[in-house]
Protein backbone atom coordinates (compact mmCIF):
# COMPACT_ATOMS: atom_id res chain seq x y z
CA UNK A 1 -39.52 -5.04 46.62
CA UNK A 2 -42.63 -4.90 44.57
CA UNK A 3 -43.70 -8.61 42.47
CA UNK A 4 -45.54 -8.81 39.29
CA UNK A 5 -48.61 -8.61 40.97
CA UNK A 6 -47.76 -5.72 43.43
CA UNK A 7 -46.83 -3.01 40.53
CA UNK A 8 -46.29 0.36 42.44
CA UNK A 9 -48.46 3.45 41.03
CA UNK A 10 -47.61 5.16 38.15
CA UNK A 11 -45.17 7.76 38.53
CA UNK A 12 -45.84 11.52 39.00
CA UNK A 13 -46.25 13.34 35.78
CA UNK A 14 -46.05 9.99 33.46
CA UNK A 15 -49.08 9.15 31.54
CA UNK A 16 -50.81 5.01 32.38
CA UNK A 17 -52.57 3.58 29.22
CA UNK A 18 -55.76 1.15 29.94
CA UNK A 19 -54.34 -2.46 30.00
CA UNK A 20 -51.14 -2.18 31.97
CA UNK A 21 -51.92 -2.13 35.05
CA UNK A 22 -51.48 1.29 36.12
CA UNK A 23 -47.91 1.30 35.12
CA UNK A 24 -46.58 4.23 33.85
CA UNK A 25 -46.04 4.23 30.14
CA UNK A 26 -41.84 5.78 29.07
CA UNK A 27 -41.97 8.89 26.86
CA UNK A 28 -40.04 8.36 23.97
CA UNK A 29 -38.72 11.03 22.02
CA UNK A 30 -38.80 11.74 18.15
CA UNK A 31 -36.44 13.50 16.20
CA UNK A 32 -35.87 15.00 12.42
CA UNK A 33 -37.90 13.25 9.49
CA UNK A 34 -35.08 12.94 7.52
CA UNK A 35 -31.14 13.46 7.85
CA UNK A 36 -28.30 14.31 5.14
CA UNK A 37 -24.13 14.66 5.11
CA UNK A 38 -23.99 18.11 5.47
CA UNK A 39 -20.17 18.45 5.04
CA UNK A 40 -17.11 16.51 4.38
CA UNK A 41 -13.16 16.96 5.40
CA UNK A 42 -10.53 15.42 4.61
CA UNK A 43 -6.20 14.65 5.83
CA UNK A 44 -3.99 12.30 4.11
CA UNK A 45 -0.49 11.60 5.49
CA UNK A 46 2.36 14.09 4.35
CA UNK A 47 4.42 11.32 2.89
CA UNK A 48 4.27 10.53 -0.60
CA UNK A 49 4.90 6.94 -0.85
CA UNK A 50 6.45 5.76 -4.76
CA UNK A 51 5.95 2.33 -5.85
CA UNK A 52 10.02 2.25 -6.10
CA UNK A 53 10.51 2.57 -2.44
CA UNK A 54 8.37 -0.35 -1.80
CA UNK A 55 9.11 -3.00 -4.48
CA UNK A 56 12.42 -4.35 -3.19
CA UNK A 57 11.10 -6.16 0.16
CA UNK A 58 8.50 -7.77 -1.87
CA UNK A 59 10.83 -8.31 -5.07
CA UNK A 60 8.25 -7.01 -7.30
CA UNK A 61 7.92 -3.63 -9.53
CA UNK A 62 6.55 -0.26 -10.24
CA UNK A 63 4.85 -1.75 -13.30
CA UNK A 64 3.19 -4.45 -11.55
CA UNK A 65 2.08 -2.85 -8.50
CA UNK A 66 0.09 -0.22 -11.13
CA UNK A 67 -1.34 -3.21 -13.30
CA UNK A 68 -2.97 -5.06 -10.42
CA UNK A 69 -3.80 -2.28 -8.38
CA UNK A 70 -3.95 0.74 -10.04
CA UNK A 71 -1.76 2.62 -7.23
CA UNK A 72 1.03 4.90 -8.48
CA UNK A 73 1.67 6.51 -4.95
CA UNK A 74 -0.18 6.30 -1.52
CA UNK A 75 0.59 8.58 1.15
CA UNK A 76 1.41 7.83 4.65
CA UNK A 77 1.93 9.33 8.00
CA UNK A 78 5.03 10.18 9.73
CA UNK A 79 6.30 8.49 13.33
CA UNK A 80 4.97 11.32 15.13
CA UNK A 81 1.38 11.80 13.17
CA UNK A 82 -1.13 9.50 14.39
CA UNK A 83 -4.59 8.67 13.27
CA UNK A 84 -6.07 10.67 15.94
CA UNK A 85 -4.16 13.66 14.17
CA UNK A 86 -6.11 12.65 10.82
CA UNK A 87 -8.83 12.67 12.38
CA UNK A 88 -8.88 15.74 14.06
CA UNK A 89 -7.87 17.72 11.05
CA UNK A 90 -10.42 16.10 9.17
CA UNK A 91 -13.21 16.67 11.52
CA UNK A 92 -12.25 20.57 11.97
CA UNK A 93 -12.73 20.48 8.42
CA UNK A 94 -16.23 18.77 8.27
CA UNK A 95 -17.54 20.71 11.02
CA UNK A 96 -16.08 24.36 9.95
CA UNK A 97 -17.97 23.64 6.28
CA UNK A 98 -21.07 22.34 8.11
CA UNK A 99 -21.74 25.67 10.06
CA UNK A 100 -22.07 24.38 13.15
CA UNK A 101 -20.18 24.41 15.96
CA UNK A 102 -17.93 21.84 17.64
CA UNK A 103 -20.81 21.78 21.15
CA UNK A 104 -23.42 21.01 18.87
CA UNK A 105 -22.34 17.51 18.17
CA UNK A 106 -24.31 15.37 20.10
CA UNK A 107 -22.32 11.76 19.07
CA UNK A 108 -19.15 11.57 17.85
CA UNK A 109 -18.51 8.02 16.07
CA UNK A 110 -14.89 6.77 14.72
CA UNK A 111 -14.68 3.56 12.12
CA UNK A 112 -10.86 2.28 12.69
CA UNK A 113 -9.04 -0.37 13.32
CA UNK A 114 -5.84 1.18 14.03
CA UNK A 115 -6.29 3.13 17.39
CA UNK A 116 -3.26 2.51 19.15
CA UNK A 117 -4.89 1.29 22.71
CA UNK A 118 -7.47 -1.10 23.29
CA UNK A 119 -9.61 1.82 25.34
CA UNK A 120 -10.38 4.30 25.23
CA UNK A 121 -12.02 4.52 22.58
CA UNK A 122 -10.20 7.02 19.68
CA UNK A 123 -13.66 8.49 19.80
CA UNK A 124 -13.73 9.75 23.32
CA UNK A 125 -10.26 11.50 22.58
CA UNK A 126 -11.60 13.54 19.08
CA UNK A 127 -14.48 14.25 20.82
CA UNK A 128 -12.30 16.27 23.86
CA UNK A 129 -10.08 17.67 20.97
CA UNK A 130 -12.73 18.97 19.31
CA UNK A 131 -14.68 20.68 22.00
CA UNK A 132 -17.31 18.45 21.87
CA UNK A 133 -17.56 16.69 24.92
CA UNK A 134 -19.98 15.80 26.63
CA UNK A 135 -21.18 14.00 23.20
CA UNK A 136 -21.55 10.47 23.36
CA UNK A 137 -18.24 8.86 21.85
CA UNK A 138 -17.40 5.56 20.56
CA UNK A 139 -15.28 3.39 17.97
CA UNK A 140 -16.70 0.80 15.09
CA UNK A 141 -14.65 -2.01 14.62
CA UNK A 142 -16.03 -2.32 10.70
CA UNK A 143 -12.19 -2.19 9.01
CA UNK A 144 -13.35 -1.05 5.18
CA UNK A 145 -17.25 -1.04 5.53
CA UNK A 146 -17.01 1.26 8.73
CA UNK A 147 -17.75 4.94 7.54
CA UNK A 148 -20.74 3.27 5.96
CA UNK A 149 -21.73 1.50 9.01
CA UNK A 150 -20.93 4.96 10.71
CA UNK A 151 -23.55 6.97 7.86
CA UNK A 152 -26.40 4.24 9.20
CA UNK A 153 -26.00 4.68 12.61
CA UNK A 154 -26.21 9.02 12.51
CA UNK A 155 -28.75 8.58 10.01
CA UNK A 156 -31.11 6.86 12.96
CA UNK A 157 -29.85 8.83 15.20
CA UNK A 158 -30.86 11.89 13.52
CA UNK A 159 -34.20 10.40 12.72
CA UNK A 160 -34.90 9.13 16.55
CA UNK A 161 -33.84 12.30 17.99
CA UNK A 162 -30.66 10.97 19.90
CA UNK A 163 -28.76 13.44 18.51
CA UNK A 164 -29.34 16.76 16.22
CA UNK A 165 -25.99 16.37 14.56
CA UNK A 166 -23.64 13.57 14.22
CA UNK A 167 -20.03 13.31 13.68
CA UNK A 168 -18.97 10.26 11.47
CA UNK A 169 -15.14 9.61 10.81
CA UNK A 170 -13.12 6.70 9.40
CA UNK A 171 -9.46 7.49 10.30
CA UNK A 172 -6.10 5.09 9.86
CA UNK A 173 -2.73 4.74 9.91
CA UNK A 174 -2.28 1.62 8.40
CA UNK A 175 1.53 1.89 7.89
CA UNK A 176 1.73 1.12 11.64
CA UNK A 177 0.30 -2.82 10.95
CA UNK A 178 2.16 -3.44 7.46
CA UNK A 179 4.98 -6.17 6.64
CA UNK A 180 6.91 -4.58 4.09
CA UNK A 181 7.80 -7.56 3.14
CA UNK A 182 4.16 -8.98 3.11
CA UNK A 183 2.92 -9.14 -0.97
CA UNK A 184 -0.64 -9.50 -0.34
CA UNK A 185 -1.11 -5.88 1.34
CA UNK A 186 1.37 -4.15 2.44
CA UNK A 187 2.17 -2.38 -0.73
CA UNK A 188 -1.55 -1.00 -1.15
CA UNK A 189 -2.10 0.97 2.35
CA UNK A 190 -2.21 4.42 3.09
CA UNK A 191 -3.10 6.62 5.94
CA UNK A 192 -5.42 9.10 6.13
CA UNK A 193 -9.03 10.01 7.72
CA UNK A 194 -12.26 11.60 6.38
CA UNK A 195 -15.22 12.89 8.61
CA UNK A 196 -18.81 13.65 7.62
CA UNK A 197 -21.19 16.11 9.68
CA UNK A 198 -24.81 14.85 9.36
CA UNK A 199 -27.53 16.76 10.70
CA UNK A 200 -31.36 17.34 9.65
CA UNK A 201 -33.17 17.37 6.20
CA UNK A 202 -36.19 18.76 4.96
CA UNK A 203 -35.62 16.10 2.09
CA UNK A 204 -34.52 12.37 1.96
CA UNK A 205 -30.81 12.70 2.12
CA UNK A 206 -29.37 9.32 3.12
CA UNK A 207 -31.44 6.01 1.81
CA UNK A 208 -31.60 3.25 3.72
CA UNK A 209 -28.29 1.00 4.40
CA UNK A 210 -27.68 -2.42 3.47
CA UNK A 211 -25.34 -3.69 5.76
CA UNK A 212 -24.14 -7.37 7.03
CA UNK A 213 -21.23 -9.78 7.42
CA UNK A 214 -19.59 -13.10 6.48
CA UNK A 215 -17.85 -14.52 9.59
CA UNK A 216 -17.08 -17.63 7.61
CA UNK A 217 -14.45 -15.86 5.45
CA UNK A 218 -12.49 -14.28 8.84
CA UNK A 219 -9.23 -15.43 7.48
CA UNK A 220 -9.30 -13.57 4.11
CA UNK A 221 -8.27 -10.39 5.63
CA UNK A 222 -6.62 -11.16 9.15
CA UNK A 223 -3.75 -10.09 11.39
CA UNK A 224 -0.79 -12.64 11.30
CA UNK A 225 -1.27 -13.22 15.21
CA UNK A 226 -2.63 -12.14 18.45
CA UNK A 227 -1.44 -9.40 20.96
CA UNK A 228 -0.96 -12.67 23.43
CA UNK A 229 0.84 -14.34 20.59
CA UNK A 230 3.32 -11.15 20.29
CA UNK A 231 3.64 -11.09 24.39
CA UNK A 232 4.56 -14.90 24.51
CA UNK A 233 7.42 -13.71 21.94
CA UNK A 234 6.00 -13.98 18.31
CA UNK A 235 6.04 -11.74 15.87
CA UNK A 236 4.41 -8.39 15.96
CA UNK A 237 0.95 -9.20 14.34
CA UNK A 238 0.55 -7.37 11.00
CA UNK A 239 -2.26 -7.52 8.27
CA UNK A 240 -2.68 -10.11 5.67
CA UNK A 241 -4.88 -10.63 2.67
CA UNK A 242 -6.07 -13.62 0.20
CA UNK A 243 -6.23 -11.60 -2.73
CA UNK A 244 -8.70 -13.65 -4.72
CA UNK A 245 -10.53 -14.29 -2.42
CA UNK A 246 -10.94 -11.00 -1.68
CA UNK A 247 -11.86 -10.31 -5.40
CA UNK A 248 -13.92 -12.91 -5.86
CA UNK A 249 -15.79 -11.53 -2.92
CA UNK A 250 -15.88 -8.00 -3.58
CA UNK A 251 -16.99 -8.09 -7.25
CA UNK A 252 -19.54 -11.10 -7.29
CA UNK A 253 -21.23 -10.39 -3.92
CA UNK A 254 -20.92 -6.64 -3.45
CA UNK A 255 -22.26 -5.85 -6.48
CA UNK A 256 -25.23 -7.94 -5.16
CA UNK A 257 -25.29 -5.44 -2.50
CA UNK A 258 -24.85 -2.14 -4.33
CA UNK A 259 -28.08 -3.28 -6.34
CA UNK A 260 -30.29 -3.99 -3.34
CA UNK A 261 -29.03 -0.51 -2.12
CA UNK A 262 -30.41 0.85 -5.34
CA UNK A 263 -33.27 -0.64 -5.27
CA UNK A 264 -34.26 0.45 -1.26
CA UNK A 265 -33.50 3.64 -2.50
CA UNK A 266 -35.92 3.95 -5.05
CA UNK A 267 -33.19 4.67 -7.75
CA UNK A 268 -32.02 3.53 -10.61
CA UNK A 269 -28.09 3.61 -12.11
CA UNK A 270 -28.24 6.15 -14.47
CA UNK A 271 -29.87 8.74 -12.12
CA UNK A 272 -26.50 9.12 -10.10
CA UNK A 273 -24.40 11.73 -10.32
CA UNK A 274 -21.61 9.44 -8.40
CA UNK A 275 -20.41 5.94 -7.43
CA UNK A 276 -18.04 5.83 -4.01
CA UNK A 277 -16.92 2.29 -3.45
CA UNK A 278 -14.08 1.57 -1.08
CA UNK A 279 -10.87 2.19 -2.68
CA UNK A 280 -9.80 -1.45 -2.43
CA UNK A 281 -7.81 -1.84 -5.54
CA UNK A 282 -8.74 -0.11 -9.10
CA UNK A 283 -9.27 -3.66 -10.61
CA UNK A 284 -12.13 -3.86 -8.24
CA UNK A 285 -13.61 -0.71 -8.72
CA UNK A 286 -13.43 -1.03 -12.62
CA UNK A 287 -15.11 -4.45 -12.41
CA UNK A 288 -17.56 -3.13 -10.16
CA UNK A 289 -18.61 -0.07 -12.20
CA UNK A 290 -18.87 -3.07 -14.82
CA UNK A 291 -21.33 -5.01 -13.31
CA UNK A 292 -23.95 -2.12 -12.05
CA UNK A 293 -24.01 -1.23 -15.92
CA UNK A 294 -22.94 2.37 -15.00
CA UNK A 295 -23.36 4.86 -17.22
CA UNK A 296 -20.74 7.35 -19.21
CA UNK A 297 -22.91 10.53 -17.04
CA UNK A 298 -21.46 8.58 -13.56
CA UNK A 299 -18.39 10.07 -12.07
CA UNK A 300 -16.32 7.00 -9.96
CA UNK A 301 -14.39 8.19 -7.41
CA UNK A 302 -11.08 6.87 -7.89
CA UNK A 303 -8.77 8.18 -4.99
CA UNK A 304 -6.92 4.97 -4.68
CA UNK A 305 -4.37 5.78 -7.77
CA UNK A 306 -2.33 8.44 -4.61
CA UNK A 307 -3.75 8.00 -2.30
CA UNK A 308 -3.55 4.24 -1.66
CA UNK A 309 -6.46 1.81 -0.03
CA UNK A 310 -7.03 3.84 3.28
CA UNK A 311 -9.89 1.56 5.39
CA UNK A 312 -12.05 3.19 6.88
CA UNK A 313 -11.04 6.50 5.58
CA UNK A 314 -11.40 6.07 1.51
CA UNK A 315 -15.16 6.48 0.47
CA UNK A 316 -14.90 10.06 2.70
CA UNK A 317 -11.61 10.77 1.46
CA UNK A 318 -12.53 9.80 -2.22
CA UNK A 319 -16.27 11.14 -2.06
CA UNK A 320 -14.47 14.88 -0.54
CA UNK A 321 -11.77 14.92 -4.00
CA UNK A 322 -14.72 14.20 -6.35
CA UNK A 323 -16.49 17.20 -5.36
CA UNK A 324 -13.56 19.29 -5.21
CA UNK A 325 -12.77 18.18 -8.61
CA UNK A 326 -16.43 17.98 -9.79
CA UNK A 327 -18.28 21.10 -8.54
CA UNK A 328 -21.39 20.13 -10.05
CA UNK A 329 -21.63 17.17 -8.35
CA UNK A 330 -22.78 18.78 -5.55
CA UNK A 331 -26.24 17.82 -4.64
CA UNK A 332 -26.46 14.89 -6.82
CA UNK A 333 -27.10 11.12 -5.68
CA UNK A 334 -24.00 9.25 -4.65
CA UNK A 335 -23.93 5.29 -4.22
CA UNK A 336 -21.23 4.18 -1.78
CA UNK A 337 -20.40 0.73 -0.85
CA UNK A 338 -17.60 -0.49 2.04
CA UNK A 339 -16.60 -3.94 2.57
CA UNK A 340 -13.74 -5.41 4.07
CA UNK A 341 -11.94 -7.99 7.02
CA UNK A 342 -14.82 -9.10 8.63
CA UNK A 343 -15.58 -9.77 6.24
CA UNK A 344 -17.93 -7.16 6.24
CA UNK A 345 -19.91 -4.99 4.37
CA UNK A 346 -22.24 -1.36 3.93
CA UNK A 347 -23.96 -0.07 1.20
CA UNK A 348 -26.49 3.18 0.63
CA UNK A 349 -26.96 5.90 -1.65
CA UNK A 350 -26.47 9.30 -0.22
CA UNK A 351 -27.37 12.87 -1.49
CA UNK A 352 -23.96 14.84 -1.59
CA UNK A 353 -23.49 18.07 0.10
C-alpha cells in the first residue's frame, strides 16, 4: 500500500505533467462539437378514450372536461400493451428514420414513471429489444420534465464523446396509476411514448438546457400512498393533482424558464418556427404562448386535444404530429419546455429534424 508520499511511478504508456509528482495524468476523451435530434417516433395507445366514458365516476361532463382542459379524447393502452411496448415501437421508429442502426446506440435513456418494477430499469429491457445492448441503459425519474432532462443528458454525451448516438424516450401508461373516480387527474391521462435519436452536428442543434426543481411543492402532484402503505392493506396508491397550484406554477414560473432558455440560446420569439411545451392541459399551453408574446408565424404543438396529457411522452409525441402536419417545419427552431411532480422542470430550444 503506497501513502501520499510514496506515489508509485507513472504508468506505462500514460503521459506525467511537471507538478504532480510523477503521477500519471488520465486521458480523457472528446467527442462531437455539437449534437442534434436526428429523428423522432412515435405510439399512442389503440384505445380511443371519449370524455362520455369517463364523466360518470367523477360526476362531471363532456363540456366541462373540454373547457378546462381542452381534451376531447385521449388514448390509452390495452391490459396487455405496456409502456415498454410504446416504447419499443416508438424507438424502431426513431432509429429506422435516423439511418442508423439499432448497435450503434451507445446509451439508451427512458424518462417514466410508470415502469412496472422497481429494477430493472425499463431502459435495460428496450435496450435488449432493440438490439442494442451492450449500450449503457438507464431510467429518469423526471415525471413531465423527463424527455427534456433526457435531450440534456445525450446532448453532453454527444459532446464528451460517451456516446456517438443516443437514444432518448419518454414512455407511459398512465391508465395503470389513475382513480377514475379521482377529479383532479384522472380524466386528463393518456398513454403513449415518443423516442428521439440524437447523434452529431456540424451545426448547433440543441441549445443549452435550463433545468431544476422545487422539492417544496412535492405534494402538488403526488401518489395517494406508498407501496408499504398498499402492503400494510391501504389502498393501491394512484396519482393526484392540486390543480391551481399546478397552474399557478406552470404559467407564472415556467414561463420564467422558457425565457431564460431563449435567452441561452441566443434567440429571440419570433425566430421559431415551433413552441413544444408539455401537454399539461390546453389552458396552460394557451396562457403560456400568452406570456412569451408568441407570434402568429409560431406553430404550438397542441397534441393534448386526443391525445390526452401523456408525461413523459407528450413534447416527443406532440413535436413528431407537428412535423407530420407541418412539413416545413422541418429544420426550424423549436422551444420545448417539461415540468411536472417533482415538481420539476426542463427547458431548451432545439433545431427540428
Amino acid at each position: 500500500m503506497t501513502t501520499g508520499t510514496d506515489l508509485p511511478d507513472a504508468a506505462p504508456g500514460l503521459p506525467t505533467e511537471p507538478g504532480t509528482g510523477g503521477a500519471p495524468v488520465l486521458l480523457q476523451q472528446r467527442g462531437h462539437e455539437y449534437s442534434r435530434i436526428l429523428a423522432l417516433g412515435a405510439a399512442r395507445g389503440e384505445i380511443v378514450v371519449p370524455n362520455e366514458e369517463l364523466v360518470g365516476p367523477i360526476d362531471s361532463s363532456d363540456e366541462w372536461i373540454r373547457q378546462r382542459t381542452g381534451i376531447v379524447t385521449r388514448k390509452r393502452a390495452g391490459a396487455d400493451v405496456g409502456a415498454i411496448d410504446l416504447a419499443e415501437t416508438a424507438a424502431r421508429e426513431a432509429i429506422q428514420k435516423a439511418g442508423i442502426t439499432a448497435d450503434q446506440i451507445g446509451v439508451v435513456l427512458v424518462s417514466t414513471v410508470t415502469n412496472t418494477v422497481a429494477t430493472p430499469s425499463m431502459a435495460s429491457l428496450l435496450a435488449e429489444r432493440l438490439g442494442a445492448a451492450p449500450a449503457a441503459a438507464y431510467d429518469i425519474s423526471a415525471a413531465c420534465a423527463g424527455y427534456a432532462y433526457g435531450i440534456a443528458q445525450a446532448d453532453s454525451f454527444v459532446k464528451s464523446g460517451v456516446a456517438d448516438h443516443v437514444l432518448v424516450v419518454g414512455a407511459e401508461k398512465l391508465s395503470d396509476i389513475v382513480d377514475p373516480t379521482d377529479r383532479s387527474i384522472s380524466f386528463l391521462l393518456g398513454d403513449g411514448a415518443g423516442a428521439a435519436v440524437v447523434g452529431p452536428s456540424d451545426t448547433p442543434g440543441i441549445a443549452p438546457t435550463i433545468w431544476g426543481s422545487d422539492g417544496s411543492k412535492w405534494d402538488a402532484i403526488r401518489m395517494t400512498s406508498t407501496y408499504a402503505e398498499w402492503r400494510a392493506g391501504g389502498e393501491q396508491p394512484t396519482i393526484r393533482q392540486e390543480g391551481q397550484t399546478v397552474f399557478r406554477w406552470a404559467v407564472w414560473e415556467m414561463v420564467k424558464v422558457a425565457k431564460q432558455a431563449l435567452e441561452v440560446a441566443g434567440v429571440t420569439a419570433d425566430q421559431l418556427a415551433a413552441f413544444v411545451p408539455h401537454q399539461a392541459n390546453m389552458r396552460i399551453i394557451d396562457e403560456f404562448a400568452k406570456q412569451l408574446g408568441l407570434p402568429s408565424s409560431v406553430v404550438i404543438g397542441r397534441d393534448i386535444t386526443d391525445t390526452g396529457n401523456t408525461s413523459a411522452a407528450s413534447i416527443p409525441l406532440a413535436t413528431h404530429r407537428l412535423l407530420e402536419e407541418n412539413p416545413s417545419l422541418h429544420g426550424g427552431l423549436a422551444l420545448q419546455i417539461g415540468f411536472g411532480a417533482g415538481l420539476v422542470f426542463g427547458a431548451q430550444v432545439v433545431v427540428l429534424p
